[in-house]
C-alpha atoms as a PDB file:
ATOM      1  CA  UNK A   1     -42.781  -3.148   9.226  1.00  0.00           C
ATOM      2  CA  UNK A   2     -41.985  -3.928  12.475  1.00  0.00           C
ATOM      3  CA  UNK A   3     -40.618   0.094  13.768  1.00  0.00           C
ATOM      4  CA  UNK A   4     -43.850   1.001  11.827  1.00  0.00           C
ATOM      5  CA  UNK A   5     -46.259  -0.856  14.291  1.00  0.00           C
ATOM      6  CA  UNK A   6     -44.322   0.907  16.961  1.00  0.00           C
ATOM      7  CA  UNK A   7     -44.789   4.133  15.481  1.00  0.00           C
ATOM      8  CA  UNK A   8     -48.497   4.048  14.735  1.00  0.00           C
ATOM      9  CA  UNK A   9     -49.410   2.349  18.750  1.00  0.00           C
ATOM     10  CA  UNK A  10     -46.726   4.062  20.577  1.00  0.00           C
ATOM     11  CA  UNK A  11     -46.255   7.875  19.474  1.00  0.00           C
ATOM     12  CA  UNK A  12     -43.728   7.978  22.901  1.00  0.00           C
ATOM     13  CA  UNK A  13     -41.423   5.399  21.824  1.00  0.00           C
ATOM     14  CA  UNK A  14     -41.195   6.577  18.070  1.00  0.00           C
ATOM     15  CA  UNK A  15     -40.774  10.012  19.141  1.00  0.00           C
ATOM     16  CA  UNK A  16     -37.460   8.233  21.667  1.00  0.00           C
ATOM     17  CA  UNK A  17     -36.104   6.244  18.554  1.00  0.00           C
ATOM     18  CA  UNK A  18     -36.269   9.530  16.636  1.00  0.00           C
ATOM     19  CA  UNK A  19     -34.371  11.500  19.356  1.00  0.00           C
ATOM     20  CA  UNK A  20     -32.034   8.954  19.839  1.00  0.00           C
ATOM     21  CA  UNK A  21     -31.010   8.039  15.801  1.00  0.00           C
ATOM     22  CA  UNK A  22     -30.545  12.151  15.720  1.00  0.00           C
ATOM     23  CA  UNK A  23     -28.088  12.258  18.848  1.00  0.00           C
ATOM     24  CA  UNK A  24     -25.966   9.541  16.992  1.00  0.00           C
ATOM     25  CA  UNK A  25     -26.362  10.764  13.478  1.00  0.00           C
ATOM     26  CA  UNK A  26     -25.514  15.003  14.394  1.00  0.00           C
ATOM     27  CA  UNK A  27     -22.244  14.857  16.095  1.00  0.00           C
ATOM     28  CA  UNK A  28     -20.551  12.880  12.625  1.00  0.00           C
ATOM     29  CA  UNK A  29     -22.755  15.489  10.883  1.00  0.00           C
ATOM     30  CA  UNK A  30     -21.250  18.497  12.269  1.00  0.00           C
ATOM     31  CA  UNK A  31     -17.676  17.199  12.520  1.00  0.00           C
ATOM     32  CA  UNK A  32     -17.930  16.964   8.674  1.00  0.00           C
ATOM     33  CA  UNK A  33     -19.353  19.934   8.108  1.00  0.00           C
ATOM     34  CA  UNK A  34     -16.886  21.861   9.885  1.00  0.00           C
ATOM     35  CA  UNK A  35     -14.104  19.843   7.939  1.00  0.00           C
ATOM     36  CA  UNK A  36     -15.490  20.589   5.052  1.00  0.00           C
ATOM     37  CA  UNK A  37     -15.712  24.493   6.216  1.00  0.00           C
ATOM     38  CA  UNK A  38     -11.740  24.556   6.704  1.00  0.00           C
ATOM     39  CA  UNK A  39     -11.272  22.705   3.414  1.00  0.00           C
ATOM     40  CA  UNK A  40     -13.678  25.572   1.827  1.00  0.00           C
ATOM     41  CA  UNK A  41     -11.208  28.090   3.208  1.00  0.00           C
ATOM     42  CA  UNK A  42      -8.105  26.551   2.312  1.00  0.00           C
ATOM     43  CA  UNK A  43      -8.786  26.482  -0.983  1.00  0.00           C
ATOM     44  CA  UNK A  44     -10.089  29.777  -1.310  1.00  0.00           C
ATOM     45  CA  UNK A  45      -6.683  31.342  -0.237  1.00  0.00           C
ATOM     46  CA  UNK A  46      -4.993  28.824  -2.952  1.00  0.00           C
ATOM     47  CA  UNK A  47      -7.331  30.259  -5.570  1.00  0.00           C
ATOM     48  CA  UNK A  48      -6.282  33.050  -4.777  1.00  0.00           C
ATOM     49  CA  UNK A  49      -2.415  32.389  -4.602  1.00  0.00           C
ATOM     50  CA  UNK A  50      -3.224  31.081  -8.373  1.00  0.00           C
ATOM     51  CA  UNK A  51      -5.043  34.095  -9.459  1.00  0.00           C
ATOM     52  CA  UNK A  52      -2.059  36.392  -8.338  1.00  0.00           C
ATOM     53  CA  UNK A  53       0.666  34.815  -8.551  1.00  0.00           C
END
């Protein structure tokens, strides 16, 4: 109830606490998501070892 004072009398601050929860909640984010890219490809070529061999 508290952040939600701050948001509806100070537009500037809520807009910093949104900036700044995004700068520590995108880098884990896109470290995962890239992870979970090589894991995609990996098993796509062992699919496809199953599939012909």
């Amino acid at each position: 109830s508290e952040n939600m004072h701050i948001v509806a009398n100070e537009p500037s601050l809520a807009l910093y606490r949104l900036q700044e929860h995004v700068r520590k909640a995108l880098p884990p984010m896109v470290e995962r998501r890239i992870e979970v890219t090589k894991l995609q490809h990996e098993l796509q070529g062992r699919c496809y070892d199953v599939e012909y061999a």
